[in-house]
PDB file of N, CA and C in Angstrom:
ATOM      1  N   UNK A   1     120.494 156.494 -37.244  1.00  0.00           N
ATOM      2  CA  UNK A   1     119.679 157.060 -36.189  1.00  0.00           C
ATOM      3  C   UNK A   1     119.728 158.571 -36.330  1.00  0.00           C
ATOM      4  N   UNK A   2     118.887 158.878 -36.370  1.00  0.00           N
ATOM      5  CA  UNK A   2     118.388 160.612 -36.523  1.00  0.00           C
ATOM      6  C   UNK A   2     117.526 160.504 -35.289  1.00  0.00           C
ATOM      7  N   UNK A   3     117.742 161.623 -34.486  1.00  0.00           N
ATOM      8  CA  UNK A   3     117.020 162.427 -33.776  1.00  0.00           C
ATOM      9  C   UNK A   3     116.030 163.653 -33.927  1.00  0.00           C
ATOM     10  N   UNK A   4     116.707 164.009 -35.344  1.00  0.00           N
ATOM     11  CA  UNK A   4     116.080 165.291 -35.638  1.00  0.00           C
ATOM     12  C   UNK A   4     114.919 164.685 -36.273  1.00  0.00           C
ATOM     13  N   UNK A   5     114.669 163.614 -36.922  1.00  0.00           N
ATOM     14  CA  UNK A   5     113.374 162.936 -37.428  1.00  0.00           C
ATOM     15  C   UNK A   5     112.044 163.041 -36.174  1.00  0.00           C
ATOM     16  N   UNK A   6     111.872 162.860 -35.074  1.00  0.00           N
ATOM     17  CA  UNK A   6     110.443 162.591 -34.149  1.00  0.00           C
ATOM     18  C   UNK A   6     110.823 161.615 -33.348  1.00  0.00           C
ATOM     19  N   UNK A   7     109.899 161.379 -32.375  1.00  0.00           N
ATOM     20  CA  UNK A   7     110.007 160.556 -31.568  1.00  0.00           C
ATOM     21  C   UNK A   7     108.788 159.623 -32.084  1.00  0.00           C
ATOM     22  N   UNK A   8     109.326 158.413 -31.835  1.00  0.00           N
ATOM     23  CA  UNK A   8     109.505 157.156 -30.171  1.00  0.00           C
ATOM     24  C   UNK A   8     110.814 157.362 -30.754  1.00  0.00           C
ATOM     25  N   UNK A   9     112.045 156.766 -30.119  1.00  0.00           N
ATOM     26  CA  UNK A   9     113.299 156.901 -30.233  1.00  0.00           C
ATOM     27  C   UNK A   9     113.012 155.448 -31.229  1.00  0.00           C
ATOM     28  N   UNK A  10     114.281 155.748 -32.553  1.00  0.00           N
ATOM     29  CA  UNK A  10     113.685 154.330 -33.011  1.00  0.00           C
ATOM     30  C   UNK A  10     115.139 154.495 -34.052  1.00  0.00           C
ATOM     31  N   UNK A  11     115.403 153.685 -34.871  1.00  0.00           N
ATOM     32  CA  UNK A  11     116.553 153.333 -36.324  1.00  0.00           C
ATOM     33  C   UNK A  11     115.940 152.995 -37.394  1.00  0.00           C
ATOM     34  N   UNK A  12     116.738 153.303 -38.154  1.00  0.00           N
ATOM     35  CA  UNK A  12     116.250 152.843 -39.487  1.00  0.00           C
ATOM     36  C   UNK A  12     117.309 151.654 -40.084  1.00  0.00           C
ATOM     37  N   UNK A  13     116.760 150.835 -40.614  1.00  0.00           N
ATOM     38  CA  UNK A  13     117.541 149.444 -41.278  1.00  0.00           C
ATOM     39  C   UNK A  13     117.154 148.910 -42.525  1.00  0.00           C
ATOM     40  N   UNK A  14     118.127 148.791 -43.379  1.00  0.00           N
ATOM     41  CA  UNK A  14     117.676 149.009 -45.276  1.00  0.00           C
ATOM     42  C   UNK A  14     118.419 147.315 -45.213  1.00  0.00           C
ATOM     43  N   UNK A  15     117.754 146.455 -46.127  1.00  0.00           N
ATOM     44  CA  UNK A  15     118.434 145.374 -46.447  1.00  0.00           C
ATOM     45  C   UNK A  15     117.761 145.060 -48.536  1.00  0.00           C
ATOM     46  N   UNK A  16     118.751 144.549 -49.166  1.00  0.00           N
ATOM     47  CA  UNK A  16     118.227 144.379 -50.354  1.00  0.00           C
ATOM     48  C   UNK A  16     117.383 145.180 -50.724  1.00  0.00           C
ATOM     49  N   UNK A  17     117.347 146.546 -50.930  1.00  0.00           N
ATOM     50  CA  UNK A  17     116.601 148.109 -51.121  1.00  0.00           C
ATOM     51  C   UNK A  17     115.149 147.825 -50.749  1.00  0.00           C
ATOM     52  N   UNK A  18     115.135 147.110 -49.186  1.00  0.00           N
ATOM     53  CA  UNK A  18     113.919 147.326 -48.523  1.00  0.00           C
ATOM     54  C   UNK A  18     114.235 148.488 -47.286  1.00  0.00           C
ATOM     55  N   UNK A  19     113.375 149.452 -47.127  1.00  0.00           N
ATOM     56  CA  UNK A  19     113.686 149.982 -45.721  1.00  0.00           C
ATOM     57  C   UNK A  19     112.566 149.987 -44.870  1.00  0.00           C
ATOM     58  N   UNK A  20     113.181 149.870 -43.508  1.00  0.00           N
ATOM     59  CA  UNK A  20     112.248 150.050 -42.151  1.00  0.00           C
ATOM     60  C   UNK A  20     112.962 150.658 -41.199  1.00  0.00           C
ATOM     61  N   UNK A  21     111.574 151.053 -40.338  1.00  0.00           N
ATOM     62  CA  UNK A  21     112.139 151.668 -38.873  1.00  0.00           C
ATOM     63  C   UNK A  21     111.851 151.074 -37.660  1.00  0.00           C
ATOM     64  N   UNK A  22     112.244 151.097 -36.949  1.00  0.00           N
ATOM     65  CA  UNK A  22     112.379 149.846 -35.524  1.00  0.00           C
ATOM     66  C   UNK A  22     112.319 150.763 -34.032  1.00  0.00           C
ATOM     67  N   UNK A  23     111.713 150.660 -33.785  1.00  0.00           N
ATOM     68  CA  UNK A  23     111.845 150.901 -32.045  1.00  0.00           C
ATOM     69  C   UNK A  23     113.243 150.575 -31.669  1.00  0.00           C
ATOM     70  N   UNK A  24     113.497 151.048 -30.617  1.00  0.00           N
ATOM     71  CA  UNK A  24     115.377 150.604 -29.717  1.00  0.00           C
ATOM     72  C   UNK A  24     114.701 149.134 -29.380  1.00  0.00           C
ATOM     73  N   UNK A  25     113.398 148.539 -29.185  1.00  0.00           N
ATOM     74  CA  UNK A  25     113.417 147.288 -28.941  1.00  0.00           C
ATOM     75  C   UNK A  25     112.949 146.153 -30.200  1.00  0.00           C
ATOM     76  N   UNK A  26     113.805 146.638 -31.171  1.00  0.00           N
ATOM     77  CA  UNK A  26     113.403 145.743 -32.785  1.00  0.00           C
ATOM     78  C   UNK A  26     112.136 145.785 -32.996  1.00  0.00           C
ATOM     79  N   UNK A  27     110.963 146.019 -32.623  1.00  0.00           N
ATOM     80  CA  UNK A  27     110.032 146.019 -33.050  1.00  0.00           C
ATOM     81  C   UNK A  27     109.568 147.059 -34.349  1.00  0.00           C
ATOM     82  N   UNK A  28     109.034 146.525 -35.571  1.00  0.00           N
ATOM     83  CA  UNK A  28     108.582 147.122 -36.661  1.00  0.00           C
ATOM     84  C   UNK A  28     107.849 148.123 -36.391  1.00  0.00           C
ATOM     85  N   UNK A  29     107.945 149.344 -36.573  1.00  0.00           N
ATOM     86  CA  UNK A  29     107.484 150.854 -36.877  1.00  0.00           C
ATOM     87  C   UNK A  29     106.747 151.419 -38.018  1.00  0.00           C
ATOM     88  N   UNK A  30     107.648 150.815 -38.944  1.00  0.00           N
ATOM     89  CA  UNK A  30     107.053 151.182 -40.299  1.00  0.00           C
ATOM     90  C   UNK A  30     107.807 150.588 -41.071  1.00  0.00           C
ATOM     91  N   UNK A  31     107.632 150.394 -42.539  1.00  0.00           N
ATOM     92  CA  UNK A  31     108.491 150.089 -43.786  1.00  0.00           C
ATOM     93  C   UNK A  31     108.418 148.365 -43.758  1.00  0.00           C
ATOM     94  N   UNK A  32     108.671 147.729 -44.927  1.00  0.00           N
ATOM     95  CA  UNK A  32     108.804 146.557 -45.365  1.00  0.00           C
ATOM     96  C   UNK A  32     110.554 145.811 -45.629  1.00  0.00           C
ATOM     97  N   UNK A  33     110.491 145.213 -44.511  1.00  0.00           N
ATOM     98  CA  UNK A  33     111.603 143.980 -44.639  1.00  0.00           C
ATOM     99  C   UNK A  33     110.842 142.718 -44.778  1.00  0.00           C
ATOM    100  N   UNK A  34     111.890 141.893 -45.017  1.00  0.00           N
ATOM    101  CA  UNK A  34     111.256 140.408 -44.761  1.00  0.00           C
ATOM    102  C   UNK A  34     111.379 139.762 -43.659  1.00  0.00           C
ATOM    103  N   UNK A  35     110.786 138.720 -43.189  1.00  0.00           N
ATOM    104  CA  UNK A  35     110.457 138.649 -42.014  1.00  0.00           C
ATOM    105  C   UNK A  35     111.910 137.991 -40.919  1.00  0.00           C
ATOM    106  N   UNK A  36     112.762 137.478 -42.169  1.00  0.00           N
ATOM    107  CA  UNK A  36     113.860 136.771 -41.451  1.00  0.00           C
ATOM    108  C   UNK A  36     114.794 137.760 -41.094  1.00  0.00           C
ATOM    109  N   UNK A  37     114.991 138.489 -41.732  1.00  0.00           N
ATOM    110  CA  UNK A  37     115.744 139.815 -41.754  1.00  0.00           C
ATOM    111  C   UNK A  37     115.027 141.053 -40.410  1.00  0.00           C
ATOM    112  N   UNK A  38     113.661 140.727 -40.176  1.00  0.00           N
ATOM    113  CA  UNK A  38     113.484 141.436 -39.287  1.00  0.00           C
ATOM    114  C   UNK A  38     113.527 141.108 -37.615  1.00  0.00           C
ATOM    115  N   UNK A  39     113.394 139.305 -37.991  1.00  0.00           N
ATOM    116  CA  UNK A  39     113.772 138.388 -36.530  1.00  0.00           C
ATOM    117  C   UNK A  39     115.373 138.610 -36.211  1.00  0.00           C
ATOM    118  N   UNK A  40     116.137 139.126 -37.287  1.00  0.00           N
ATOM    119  CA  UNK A  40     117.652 139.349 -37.352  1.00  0.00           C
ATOM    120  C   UNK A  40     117.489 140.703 -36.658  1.00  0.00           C
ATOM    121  N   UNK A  41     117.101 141.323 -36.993  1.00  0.00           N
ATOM    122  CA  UNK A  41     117.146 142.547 -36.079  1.00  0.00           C
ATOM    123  C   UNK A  41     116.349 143.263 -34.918  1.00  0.00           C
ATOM    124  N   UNK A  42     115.310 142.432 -34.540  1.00  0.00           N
ATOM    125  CA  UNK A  42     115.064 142.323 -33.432  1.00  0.00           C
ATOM    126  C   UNK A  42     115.992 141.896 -32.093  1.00  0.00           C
ATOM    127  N   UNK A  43     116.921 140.459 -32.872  1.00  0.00           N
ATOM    128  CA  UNK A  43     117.571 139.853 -32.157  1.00  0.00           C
ATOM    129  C   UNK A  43     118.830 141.181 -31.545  1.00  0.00           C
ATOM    130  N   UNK A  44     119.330 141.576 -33.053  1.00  0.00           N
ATOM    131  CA  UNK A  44     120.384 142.342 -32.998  1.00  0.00           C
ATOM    132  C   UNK A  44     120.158 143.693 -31.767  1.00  0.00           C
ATOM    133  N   UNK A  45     118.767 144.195 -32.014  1.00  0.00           N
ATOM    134  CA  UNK A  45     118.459 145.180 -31.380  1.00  0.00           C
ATOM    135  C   UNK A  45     118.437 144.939 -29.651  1.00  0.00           C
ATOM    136  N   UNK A  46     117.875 143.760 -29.464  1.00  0.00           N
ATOM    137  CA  UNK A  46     117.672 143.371 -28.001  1.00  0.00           C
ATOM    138  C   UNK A  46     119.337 142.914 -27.420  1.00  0.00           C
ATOM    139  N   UNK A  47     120.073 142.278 -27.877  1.00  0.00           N
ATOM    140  CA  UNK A  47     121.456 142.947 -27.737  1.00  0.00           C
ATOM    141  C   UNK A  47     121.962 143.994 -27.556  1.00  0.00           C
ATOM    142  N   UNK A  48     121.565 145.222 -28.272  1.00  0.00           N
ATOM    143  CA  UNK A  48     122.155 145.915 -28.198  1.00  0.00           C
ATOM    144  C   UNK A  48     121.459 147.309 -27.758  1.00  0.00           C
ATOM    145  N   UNK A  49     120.272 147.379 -26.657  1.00  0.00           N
ATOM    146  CA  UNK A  49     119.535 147.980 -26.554  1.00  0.00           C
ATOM    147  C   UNK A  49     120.066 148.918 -25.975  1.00  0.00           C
ATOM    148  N   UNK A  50     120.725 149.069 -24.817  1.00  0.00           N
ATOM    149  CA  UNK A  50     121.519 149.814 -24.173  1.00  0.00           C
ATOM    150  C   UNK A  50     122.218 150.730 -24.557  1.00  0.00           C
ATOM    151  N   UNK A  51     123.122 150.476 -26.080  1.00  0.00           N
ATOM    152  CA  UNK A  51     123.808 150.969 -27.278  1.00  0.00           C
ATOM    153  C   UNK A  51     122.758 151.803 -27.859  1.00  0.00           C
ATOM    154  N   UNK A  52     121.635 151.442 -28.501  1.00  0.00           N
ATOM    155  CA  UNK A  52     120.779 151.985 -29.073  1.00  0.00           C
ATOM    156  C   UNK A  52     120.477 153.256 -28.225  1.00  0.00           C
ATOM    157  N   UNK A  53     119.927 152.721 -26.524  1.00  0.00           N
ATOM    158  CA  UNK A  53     119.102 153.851 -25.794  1.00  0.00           C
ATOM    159  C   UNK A  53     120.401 155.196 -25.462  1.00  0.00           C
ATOM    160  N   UNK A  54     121.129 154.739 -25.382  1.00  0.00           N
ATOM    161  CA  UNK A  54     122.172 155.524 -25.256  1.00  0.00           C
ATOM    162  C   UNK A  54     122.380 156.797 -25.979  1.00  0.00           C
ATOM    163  N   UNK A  55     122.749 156.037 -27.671  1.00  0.00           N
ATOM    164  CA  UNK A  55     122.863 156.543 -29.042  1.00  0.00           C
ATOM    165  C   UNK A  55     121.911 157.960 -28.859  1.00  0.00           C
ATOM    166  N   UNK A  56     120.792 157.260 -28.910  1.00  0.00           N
ATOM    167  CA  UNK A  56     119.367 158.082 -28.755  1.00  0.00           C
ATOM    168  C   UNK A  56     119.313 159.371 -27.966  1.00  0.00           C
ATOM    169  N   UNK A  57     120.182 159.350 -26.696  1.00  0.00           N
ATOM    170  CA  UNK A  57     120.516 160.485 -25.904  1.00  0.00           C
ATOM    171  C   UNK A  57     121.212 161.261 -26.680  1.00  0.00           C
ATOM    172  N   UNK A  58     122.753 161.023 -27.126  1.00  0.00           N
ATOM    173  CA  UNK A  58     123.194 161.366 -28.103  1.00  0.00           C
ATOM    174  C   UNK A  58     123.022 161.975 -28.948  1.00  0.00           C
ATOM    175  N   UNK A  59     121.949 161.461 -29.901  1.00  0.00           N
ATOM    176  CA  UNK A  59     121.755 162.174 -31.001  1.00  0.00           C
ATOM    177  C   UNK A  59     120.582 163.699 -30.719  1.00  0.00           C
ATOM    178  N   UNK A  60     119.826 163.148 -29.446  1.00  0.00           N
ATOM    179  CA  UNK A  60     119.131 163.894 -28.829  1.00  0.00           C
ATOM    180  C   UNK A  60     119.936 165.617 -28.760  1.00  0.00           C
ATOM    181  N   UNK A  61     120.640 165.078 -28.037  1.00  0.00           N
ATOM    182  CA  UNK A  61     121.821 166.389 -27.798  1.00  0.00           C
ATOM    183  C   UNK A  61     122.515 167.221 -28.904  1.00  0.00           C
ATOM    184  N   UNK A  62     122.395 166.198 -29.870  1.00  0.00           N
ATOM    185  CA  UNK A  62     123.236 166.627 -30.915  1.00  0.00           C
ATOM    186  C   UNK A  62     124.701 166.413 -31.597  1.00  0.00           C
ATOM    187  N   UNK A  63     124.814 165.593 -30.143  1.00  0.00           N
ATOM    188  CA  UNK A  63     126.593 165.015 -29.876  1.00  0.00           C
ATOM    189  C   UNK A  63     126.573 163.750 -31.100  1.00  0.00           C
ATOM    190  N   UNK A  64     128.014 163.298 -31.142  1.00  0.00           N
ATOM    191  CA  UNK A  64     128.730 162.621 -32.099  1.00  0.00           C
ATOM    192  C   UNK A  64     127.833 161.012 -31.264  1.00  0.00           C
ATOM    193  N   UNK A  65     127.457 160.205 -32.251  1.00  0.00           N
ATOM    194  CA  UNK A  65     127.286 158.809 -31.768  1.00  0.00           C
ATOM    195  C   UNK A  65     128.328 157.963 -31.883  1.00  0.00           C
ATOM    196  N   UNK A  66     128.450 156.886 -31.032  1.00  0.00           N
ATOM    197  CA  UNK A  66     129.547 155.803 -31.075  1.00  0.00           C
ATOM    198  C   UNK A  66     128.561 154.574 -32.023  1.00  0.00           C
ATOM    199  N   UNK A  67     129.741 154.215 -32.496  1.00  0.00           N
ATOM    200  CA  UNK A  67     129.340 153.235 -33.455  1.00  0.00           C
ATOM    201  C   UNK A  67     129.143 151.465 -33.131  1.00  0.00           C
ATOM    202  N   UNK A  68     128.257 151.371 -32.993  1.00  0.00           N
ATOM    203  CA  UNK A  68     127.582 149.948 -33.016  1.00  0.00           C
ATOM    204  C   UNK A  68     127.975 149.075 -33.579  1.00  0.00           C
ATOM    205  N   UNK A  69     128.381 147.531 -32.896  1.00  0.00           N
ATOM    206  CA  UNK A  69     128.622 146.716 -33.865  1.00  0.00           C
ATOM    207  C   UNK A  69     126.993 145.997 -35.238  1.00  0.00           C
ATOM    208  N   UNK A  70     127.768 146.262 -36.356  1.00  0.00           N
ATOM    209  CA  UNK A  70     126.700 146.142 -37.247  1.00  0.00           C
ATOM    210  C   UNK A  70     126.152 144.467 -37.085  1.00  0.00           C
ATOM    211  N   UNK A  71     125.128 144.106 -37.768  1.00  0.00           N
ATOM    212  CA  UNK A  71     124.527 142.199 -38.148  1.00  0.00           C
ATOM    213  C   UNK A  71     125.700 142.305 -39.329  1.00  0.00           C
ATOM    214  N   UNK A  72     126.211 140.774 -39.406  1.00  0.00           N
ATOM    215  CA  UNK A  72     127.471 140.639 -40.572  1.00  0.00           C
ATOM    216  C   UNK A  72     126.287 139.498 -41.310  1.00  0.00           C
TER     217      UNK A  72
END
């Protein structure tokens, strides 16, 4: 998560040297995953939205982010 990148507040998520960017609510932004991998992180994201919107303040500010539990 970069802040200094633009807004909508959003992450980036690389799997098997695909990358994309996601809204705090998993939804696809940009970039190519596959589709199971992106229902994985939708899921992950809507879990953890709160974490995400948070982060987002955070990085906003400039401050240190707390670390998220990752998809295993």
């Amino acid at each position: 998560m970069f802040a200094d990148d633009h807004n909508p507040p959003h992450f980036h998520a690389s799997y098997q040297g695909n990358d994309a960017t996601f809204d705090l609510w998993g939804n696809l932004i940009e970039g190519d995953i596959p589709s199971k991998q992106q229902k994985l992180i939708a899921a992950w994201a809507e879990i953890h939205h709160d974490e995400l919107a948070a982060n987002w303040e955070l990085a906003s500010s400039k401050e240190a982010l707390f670390k998220i539990e990752p998809l295993r």
